[in-house]
C-alpha atoms as a PDB file:
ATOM      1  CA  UNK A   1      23.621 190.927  10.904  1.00  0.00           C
ATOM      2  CA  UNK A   2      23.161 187.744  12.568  1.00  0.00           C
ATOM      3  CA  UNK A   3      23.977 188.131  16.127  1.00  0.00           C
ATOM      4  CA  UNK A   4      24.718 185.615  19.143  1.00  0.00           C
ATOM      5  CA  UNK A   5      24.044 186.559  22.671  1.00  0.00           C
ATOM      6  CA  UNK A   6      25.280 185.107  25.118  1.00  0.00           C
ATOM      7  CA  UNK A   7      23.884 186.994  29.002  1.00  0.00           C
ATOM      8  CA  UNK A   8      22.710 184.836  31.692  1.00  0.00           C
ATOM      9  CA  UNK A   9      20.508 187.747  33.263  1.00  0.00           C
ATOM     10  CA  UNK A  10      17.363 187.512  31.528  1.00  0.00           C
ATOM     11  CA  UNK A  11      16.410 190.924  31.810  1.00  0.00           C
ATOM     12  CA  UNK A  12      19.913 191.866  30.320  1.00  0.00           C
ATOM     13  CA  UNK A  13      19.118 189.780  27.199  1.00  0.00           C
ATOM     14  CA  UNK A  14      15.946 190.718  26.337  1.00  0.00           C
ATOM     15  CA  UNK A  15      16.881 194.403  26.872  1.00  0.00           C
ATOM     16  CA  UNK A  16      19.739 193.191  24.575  1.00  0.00           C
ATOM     17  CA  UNK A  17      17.624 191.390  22.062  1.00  0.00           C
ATOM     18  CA  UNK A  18      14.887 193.797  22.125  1.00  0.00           C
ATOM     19  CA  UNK A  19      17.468 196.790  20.919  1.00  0.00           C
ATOM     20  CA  UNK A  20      19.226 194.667  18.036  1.00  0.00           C
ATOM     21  CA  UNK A  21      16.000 193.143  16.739  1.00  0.00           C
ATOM     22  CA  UNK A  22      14.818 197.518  16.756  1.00  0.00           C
ATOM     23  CA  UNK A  23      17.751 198.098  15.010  1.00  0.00           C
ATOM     24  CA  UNK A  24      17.260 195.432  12.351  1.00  0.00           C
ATOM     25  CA  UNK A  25      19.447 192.249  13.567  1.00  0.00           C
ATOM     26  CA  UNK A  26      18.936 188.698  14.013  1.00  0.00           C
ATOM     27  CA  UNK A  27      19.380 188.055  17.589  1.00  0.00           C
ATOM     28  CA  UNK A  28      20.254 184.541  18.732  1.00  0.00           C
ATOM     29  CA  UNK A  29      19.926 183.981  22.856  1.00  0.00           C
ATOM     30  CA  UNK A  30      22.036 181.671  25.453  1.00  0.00           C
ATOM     31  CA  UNK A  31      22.106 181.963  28.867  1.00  0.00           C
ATOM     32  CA  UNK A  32      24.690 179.681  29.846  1.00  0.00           C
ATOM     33  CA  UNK A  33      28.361 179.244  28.679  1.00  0.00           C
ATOM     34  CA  UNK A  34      28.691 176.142  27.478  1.00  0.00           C
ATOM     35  CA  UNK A  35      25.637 176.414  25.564  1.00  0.00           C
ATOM     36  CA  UNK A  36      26.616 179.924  24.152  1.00  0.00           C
ATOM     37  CA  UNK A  37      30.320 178.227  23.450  1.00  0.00           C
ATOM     38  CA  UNK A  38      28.803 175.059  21.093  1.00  0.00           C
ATOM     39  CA  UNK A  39      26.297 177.096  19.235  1.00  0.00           C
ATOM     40  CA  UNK A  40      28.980 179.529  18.760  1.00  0.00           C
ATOM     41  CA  UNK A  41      30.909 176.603  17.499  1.00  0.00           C
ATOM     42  CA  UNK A  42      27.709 175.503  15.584  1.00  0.00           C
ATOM     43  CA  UNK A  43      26.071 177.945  13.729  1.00  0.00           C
ATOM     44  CA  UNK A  44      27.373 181.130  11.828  1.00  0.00           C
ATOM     45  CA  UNK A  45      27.337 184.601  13.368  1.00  0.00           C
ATOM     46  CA  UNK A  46      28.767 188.208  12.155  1.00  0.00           C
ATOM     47  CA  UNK A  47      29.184 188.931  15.687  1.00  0.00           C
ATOM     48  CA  UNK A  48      29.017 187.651  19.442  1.00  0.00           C
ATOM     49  CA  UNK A  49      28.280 189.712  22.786  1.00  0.00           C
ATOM     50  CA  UNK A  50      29.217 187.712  25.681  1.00  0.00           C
ATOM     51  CA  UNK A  51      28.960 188.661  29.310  1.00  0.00           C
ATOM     52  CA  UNK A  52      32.204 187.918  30.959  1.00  0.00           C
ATOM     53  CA  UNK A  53      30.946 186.281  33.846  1.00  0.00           C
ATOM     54  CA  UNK A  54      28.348 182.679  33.086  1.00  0.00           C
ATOM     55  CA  UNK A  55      27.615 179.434  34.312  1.00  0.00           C
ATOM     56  CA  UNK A  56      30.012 176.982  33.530  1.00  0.00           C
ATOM     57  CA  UNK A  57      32.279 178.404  30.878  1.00  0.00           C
ATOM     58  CA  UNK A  58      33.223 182.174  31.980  1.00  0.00           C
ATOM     59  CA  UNK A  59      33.002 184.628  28.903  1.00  0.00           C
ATOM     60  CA  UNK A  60      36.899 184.958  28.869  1.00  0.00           C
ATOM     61  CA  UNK A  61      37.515 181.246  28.506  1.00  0.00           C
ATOM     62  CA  UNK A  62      34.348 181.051  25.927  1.00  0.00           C
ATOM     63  CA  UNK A  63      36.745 183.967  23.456  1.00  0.00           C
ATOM     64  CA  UNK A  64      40.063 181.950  24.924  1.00  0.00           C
ATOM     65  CA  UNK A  65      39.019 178.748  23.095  1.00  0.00           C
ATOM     66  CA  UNK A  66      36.908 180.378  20.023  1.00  0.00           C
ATOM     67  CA  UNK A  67      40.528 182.296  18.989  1.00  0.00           C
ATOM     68  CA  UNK A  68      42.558 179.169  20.046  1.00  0.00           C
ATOM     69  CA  UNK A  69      40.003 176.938  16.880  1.00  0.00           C
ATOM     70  CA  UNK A  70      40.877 179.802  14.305  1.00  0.00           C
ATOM     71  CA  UNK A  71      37.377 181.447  14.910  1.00  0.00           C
ATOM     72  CA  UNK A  72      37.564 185.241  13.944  1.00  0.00           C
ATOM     73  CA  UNK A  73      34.124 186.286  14.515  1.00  0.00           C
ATOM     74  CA  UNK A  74      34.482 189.687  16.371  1.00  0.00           C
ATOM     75  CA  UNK A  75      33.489 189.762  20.192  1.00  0.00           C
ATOM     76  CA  UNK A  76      32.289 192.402  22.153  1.00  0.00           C
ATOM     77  CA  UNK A  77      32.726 190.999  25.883  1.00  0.00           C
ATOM     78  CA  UNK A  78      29.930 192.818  28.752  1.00  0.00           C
ATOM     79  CA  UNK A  79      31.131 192.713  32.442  1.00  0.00           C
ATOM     80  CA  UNK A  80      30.126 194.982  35.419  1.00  0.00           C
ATOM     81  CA  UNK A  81      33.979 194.906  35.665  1.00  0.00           C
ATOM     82  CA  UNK A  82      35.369 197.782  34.595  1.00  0.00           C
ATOM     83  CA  UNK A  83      38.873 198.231  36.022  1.00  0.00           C
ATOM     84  CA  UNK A  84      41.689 199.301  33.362  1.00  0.00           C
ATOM     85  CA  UNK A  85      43.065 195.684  34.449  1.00  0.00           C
ATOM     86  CA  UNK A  86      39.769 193.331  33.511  1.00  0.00           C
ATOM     87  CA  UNK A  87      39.365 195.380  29.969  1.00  0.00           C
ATOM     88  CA  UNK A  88      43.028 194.247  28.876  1.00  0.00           C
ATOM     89  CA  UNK A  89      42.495 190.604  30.267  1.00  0.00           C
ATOM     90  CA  UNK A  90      39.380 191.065  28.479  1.00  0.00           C
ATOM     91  CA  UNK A  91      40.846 192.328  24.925  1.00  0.00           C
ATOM     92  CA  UNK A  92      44.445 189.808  25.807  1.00  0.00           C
ATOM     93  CA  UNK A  93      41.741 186.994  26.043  1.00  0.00           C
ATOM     94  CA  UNK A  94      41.362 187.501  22.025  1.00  0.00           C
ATOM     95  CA  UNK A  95      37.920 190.108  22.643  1.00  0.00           C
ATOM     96  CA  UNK A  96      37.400 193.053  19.931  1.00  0.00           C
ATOM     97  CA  UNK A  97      35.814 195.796  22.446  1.00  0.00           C
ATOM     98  CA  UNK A  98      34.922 196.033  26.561  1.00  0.00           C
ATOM     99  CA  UNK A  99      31.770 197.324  27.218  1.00  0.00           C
ATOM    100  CA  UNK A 100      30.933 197.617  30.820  1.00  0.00           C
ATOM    101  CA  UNK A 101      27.409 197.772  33.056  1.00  0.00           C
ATOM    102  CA  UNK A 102      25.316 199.328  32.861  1.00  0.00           C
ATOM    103  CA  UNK A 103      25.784 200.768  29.146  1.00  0.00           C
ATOM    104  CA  UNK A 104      23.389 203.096  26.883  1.00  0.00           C
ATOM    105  CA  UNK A 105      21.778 200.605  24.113  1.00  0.00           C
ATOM    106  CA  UNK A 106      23.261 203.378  21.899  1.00  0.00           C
ATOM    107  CA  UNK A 107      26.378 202.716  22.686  1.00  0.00           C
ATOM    108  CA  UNK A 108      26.128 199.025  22.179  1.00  0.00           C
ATOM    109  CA  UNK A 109      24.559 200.037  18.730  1.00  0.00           C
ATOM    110  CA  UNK A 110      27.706 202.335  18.129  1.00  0.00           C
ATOM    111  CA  UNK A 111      30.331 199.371  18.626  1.00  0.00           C
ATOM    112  CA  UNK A 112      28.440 196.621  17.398  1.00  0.00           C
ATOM    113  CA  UNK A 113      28.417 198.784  14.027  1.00  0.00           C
ATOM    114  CA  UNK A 114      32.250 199.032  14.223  1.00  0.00           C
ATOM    115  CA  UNK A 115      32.828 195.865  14.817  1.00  0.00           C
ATOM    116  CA  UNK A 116      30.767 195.176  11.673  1.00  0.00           C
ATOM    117  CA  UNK A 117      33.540 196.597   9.351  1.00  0.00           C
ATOM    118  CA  UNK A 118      35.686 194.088   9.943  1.00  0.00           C
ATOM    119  CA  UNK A 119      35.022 191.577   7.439  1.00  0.00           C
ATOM    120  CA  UNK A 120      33.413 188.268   7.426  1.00  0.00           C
ATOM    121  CA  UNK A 121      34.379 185.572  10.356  1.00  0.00           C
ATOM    122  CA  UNK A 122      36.089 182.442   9.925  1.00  0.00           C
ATOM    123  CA  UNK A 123      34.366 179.323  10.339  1.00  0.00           C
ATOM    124  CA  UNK A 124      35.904 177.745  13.557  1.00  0.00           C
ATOM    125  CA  UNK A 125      37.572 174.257  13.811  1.00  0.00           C
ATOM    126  CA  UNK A 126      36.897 172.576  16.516  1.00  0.00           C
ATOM    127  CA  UNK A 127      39.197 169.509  16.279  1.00  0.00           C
ATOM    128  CA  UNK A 128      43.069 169.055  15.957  1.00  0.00           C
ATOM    129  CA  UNK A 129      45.043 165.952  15.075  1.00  0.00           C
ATOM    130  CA  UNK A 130      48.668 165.744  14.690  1.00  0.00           C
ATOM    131  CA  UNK A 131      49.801 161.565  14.212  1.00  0.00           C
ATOM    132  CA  UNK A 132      48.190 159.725  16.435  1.00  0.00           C
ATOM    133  CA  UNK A 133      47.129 162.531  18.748  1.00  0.00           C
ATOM    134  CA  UNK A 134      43.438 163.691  18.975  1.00  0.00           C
ATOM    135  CA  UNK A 135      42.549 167.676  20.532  1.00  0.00           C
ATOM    136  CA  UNK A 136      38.704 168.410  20.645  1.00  0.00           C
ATOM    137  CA  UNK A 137      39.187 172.096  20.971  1.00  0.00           C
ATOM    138  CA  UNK A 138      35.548 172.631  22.182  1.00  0.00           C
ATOM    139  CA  UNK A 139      35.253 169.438  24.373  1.00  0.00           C
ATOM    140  CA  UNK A 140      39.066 170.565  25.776  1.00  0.00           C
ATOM    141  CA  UNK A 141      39.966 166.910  25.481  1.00  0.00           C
ATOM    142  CA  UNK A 142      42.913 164.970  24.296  1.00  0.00           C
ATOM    143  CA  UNK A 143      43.153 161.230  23.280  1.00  0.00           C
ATOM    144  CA  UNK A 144      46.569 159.769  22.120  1.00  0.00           C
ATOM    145  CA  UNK A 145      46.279 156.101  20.215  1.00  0.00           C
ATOM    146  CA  UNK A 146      42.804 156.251  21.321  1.00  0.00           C
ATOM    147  CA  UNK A 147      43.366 156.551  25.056  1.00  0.00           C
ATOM    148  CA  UNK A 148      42.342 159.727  27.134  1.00  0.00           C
ATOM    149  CA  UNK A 149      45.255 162.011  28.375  1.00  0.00           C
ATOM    150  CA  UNK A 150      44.090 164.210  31.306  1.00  0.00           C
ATOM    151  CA  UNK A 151      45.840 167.648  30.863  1.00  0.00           C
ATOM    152  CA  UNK A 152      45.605 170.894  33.166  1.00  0.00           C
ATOM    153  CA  UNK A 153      43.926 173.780  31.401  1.00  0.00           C
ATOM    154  CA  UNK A 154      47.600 175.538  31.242  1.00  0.00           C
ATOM    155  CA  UNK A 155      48.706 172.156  29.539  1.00  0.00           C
ATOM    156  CA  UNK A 156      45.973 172.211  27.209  1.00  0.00           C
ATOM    157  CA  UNK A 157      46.404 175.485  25.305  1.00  0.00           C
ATOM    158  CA  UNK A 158      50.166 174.636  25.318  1.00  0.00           C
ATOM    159  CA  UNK A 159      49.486 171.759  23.326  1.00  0.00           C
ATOM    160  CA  UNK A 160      46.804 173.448  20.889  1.00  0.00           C
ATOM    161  CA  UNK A 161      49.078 175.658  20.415  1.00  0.00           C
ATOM    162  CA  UNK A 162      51.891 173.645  19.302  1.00  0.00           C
ATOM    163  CA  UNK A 163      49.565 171.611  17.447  1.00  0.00           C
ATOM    164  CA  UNK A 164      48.554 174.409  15.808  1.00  0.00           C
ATOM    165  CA  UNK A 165      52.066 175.195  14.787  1.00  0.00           C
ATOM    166  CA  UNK A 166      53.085 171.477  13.504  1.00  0.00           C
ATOM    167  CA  UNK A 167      55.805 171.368  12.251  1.00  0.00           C
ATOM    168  CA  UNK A 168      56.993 175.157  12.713  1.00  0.00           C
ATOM    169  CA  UNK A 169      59.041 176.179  15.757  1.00  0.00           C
ATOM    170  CA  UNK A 170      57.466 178.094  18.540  1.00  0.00           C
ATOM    171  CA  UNK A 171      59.695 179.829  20.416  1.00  0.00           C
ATOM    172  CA  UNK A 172      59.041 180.808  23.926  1.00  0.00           C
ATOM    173  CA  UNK A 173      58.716 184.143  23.920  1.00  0.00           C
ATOM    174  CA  UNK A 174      55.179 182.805  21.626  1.00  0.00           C
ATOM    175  CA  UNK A 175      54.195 180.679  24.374  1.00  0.00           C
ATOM    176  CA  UNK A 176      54.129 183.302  26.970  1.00  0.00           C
ATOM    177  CA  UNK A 177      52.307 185.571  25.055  1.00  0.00           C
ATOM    178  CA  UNK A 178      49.970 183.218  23.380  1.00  0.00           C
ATOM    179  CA  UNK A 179      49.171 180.877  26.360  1.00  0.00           C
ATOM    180  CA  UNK A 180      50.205 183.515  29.551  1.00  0.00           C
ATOM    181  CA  UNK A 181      49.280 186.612  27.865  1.00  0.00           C
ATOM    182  CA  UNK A 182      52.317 187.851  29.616  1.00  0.00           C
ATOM    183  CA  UNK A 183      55.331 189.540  27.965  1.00  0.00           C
ATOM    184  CA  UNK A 184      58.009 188.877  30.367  1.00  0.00           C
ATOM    185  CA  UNK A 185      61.665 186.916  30.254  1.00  0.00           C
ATOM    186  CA  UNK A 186      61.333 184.395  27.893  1.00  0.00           C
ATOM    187  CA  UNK A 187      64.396 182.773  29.735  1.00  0.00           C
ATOM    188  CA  UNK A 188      61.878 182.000  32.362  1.00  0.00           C
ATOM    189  CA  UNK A 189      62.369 178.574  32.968  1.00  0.00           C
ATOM    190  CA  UNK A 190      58.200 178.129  33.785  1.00  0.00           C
ATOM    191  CA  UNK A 191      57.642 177.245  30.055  1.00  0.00           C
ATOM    192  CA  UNK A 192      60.034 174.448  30.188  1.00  0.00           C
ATOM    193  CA  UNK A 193      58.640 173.002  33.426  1.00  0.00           C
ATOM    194  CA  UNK A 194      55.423 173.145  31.907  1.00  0.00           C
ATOM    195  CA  UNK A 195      56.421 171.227  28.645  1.00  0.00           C
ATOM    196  CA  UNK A 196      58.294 168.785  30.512  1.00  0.00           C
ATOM    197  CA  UNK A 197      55.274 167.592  32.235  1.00  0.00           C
ATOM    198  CA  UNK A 198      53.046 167.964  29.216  1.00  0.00           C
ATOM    199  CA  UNK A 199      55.489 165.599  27.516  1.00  0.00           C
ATOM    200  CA  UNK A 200      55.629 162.501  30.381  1.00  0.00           C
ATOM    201  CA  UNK A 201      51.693 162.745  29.392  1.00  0.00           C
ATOM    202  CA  UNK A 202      51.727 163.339  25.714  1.00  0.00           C
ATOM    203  CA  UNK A 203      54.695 161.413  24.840  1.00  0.00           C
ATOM    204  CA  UNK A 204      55.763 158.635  27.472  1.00  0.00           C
ATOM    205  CA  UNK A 205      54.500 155.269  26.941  1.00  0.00           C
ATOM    206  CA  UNK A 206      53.662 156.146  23.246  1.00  0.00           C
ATOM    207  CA  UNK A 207      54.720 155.496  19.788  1.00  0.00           C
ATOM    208  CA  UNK A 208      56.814 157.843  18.962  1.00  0.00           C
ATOM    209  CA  UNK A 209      57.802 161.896  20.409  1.00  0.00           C
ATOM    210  CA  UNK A 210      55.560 164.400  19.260  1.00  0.00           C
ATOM    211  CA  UNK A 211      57.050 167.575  21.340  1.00  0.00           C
ATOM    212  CA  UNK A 212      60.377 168.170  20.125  1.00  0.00           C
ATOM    213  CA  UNK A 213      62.891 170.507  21.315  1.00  0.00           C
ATOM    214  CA  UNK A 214      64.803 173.120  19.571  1.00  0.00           C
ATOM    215  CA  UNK A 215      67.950 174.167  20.923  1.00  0.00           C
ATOM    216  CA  UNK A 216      68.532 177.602  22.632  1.00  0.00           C
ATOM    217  CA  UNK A 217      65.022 178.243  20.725  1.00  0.00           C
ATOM    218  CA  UNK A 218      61.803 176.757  21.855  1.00  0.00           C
ATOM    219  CA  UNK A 219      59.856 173.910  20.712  1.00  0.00           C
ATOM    220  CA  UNK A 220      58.032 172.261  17.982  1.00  0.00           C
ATOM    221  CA  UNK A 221      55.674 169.420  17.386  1.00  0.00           C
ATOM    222  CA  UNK A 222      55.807 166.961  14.158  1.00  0.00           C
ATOM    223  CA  UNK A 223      55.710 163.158  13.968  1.00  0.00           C
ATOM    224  CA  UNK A 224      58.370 161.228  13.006  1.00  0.00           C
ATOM    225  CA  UNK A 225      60.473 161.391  16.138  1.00  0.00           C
END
């Protein structure tokens, strides 16, 4: 198997690497998570271990956007955190196991190798476009008509995920639990103040309504409006 790593603490990853490569794997090494994120992104791996906490993209958010671009490759996420609370955000963030530190290289061996049955990954997109609307998934960046539209990160999986979803309706029950992780009222009113202000920035002073309501259901996102 060919294997990413991504573990700032360089003693970490070489006691990683060193184990895998023993055990017969390719091992692939990034200490930082933006780096980890694009090569991810880049290059094809059966599987990814990914501490949970890096310099400037946090293993969470690194799983967050790989599952938001369709990538499937199964994740096994290492923190020092090991409350009951961090695993699920851990496994809610899209991860396939919780390992914490410090762990037996055994153990690691054990889950990486269940992991393995899982099939083959999906190669990731990394780009979106629905009309005239632009979503670099890796970059976390959205254009409309060729200008820049500055979105919060709450604002930004909203609209992946709609975009995702063109031309189906999401309801928001979806929302919460693909963008909160939450599973609460759906009646909630924060979804709609959320979309309202994602639309004066996606829609307003454009061509044309991409974000569409649908009555007493949720929401949906063609062209042609």
């Amino acid at each position: 198997m060919q294997i990413l790593v991504i573990e700032d603490d360089a003693r970490v990853a070489e006691h990683i690497a060193k184990g895998l490569k023993t055990a017969g794997h390719g091992v692939a090494l990034e200490s930082d998570g933006r780096a980890g994120l694009l090569r991810a992104a880049a290059d094809a791996f059966d599987l990814i271990v990914v501490d949970r906490m890096l310099p400037h993209v946090d293993g969470l958010t690194i799983v967050q956007t790989m599952r938001a671009t369709g990538d499937t490759t199964p994740v096994l996420i290492l923190s020092a955190l090991g409350e009951v609370d961090e695993r699920v955000a851990g496994l809610r963030a899209g991860g396939d196991d919780y390992l914490t530190k410090p762990f037996a290289m055994s153990e690691l061996l054990a889950r990486i190798d269940v992991l393995s049955r899982r099939g083959p990954a999906i190669v990731a997109e990394t780009r979106l476009s629905v009309g005239d609307l632009e979503i670099d998934l890796l970059g976390q960046a959205v254009r409309r008509g060729g200008k820049p539209v500055d979105l919060t990160a709450r604002e930004f999986r909203i609209l992946a995920y709609l975009a995702r979803n063109e031309g189906r309706v999401v309801t928001r029950s979806m929302l919460l639990e693909h963008v909160w992780d939450y599973h609460f009222d759906p009646q909630t009113n924060i979804i709609d103040q959320h979309v309202s202000r994602l639309r004066q920035k996606v829609d307003r002073g454009f061509d044309g309504t991409l974000i569409h309501t649908v009555r007493g259901t949720g929401y949906m996102m063609r062209t042609g409006g």
